[in-house]
Protein backbone atom coordinates (compact mmCIF):
# COMPACT_ATOMS: atom_id res chain seq x y z
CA UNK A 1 0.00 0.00 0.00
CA UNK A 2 0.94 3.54 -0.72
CA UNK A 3 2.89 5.65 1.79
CA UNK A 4 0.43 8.84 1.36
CA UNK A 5 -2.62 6.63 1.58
CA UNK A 6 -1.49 4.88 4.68
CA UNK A 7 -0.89 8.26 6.29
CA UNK A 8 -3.70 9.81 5.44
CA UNK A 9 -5.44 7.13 6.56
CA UNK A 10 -3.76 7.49 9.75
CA UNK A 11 -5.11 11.36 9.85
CA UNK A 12 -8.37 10.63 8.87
CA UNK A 13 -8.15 8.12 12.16
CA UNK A 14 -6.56 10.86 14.19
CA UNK A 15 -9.71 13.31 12.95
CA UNK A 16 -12.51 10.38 14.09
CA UNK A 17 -10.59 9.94 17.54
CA UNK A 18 -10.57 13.72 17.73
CA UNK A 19 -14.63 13.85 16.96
CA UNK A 20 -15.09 10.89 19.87
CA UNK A 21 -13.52 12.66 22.23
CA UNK A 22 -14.53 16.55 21.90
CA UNK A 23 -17.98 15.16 20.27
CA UNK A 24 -18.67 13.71 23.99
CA UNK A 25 -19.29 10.50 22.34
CA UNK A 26 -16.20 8.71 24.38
CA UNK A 27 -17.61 10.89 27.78
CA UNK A 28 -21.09 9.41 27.29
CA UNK A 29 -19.75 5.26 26.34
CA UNK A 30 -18.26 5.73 29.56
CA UNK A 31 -20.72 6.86 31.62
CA UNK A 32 -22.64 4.45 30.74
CA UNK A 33 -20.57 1.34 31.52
CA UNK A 34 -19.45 3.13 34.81
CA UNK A 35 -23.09 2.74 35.84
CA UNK A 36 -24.15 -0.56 36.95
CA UNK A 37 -28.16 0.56 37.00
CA UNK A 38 -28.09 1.90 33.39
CA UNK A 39 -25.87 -1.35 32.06
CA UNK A 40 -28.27 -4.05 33.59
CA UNK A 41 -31.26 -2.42 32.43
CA UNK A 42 -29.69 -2.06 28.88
CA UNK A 43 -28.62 -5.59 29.28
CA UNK A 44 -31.93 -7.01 30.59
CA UNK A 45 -33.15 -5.46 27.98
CA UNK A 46 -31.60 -6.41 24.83
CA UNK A 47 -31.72 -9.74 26.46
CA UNK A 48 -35.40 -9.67 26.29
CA UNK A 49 -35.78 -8.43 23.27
CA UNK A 50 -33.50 -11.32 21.62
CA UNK A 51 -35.96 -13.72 22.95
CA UNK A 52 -38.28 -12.54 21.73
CA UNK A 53 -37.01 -11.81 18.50
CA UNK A 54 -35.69 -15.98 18.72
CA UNK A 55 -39.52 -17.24 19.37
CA UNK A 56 -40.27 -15.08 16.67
CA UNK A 57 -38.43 -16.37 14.09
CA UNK A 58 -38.80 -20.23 15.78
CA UNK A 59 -42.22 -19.15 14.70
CA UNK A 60 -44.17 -18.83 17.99
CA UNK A 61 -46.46 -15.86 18.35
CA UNK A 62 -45.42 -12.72 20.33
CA UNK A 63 -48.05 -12.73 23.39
CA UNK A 64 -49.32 -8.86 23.44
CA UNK A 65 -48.15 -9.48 27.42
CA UNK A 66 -44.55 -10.00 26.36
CA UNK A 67 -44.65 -7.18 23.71
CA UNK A 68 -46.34 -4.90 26.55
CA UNK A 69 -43.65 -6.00 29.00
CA UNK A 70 -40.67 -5.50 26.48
CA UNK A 71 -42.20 -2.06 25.70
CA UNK A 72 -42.70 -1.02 29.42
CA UNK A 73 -38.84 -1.72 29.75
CA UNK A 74 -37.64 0.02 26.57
CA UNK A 75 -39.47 3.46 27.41
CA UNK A 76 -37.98 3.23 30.96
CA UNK A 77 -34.29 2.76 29.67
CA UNK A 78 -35.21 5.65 27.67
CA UNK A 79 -36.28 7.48 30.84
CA UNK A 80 -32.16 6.96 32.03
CA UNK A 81 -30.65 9.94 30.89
CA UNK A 82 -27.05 7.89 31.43
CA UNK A 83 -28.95 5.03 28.63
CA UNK A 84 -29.86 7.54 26.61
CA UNK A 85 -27.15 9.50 26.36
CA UNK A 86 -25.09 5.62 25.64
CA UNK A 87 -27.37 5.00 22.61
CA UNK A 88 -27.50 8.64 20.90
CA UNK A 89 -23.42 7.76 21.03
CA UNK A 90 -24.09 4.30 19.86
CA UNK A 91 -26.14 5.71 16.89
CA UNK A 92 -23.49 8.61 16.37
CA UNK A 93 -21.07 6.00 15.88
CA UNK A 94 -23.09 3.73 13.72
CA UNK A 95 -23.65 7.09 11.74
CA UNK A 96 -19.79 8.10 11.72
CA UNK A 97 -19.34 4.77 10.66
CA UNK A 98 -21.61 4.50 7.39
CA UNK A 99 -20.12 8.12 6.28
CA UNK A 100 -16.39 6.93 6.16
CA UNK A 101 -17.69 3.75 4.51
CA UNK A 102 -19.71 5.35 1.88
CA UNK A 103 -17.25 7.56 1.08
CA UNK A 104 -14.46 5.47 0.56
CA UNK A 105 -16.41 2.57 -1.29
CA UNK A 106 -17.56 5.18 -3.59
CA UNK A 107 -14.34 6.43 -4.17
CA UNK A 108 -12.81 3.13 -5.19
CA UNK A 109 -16.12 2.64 -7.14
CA UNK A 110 -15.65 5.68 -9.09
CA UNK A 111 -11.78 5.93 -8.55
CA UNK A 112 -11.94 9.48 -7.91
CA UNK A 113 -13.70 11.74 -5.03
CA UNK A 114 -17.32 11.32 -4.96
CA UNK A 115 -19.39 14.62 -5.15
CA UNK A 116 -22.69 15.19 -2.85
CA UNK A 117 -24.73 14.58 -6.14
CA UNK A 118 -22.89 10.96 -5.62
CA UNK A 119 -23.00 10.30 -2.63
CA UNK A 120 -26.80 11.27 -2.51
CA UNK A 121 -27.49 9.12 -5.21
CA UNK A 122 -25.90 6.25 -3.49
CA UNK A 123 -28.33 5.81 -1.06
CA UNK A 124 -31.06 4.85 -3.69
CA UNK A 125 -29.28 1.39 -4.85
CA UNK A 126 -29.43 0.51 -1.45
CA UNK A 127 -33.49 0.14 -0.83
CA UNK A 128 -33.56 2.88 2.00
CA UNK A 129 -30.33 2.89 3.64
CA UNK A 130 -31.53 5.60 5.48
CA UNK A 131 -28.65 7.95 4.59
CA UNK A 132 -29.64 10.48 3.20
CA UNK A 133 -28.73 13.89 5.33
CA UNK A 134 -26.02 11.73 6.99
């Protein structure tokens, strides 16, 4: 691999560890795992929500009690301003994730800088990627 591309690769990770940390993403991941409360309810609750999604798919139906229950649980994690705060940084993440993706597979796809026009158009092959304005 090419010198130049390895180090700007290396600045482009220097820039994303530089948006973590003054973005408040790291301060808010940490948080998080530093409270026990917040953590088990997350836990308990993805938990739940794989088992259901498992009886699901073994093709058992959801009892409106269980979907009630899961519910209940998910607006009260919501509630945690420590849980809430984790999964806006999850989703900013996710999000920072999918940009530096998209940009450099359409790069190599068009083997020179994508535009906007591009990169919006991009997000039509993929059946509602849900990226546009990202």
């Amino acid at each position: 691999m090419s010198t130049k591309v390895q180090t700007k690769t290396r600045e482009l990770c220097e820039a994303i560890v530089e948006h973590i940390q003054t973005g408040g993403i790291k301060q808010r991941i940490d948080t998080f795992l530093s409270d026990a409360t917040a953590r088990g309810a997350y836990e308990s609750l993805m938990s739940k929500g794989q088992a259901l999604q498992e009886k699901q798919h073994g093709g058992q139906a959801l009892e409106p009690a269980e979907i009630s229950a899961f519910e209940k649980d998910r607006d009260a994690l919501l509630k945690n301003p420590v849980a809430a705060g984790f999964l806006d940084a999850q989703e900013e993440m996710h999000e920072l994730q999918h940009l530096v993706s998209k940009h450099v597979n359409k790069t190599i796809e068009l083997n020179r800088v994508p535009t906007a026009e591009d990169l919006e158009s991009s997000c039509g092959n993929h059946g509602g990627c849900g990226c546009h304005g990202h």
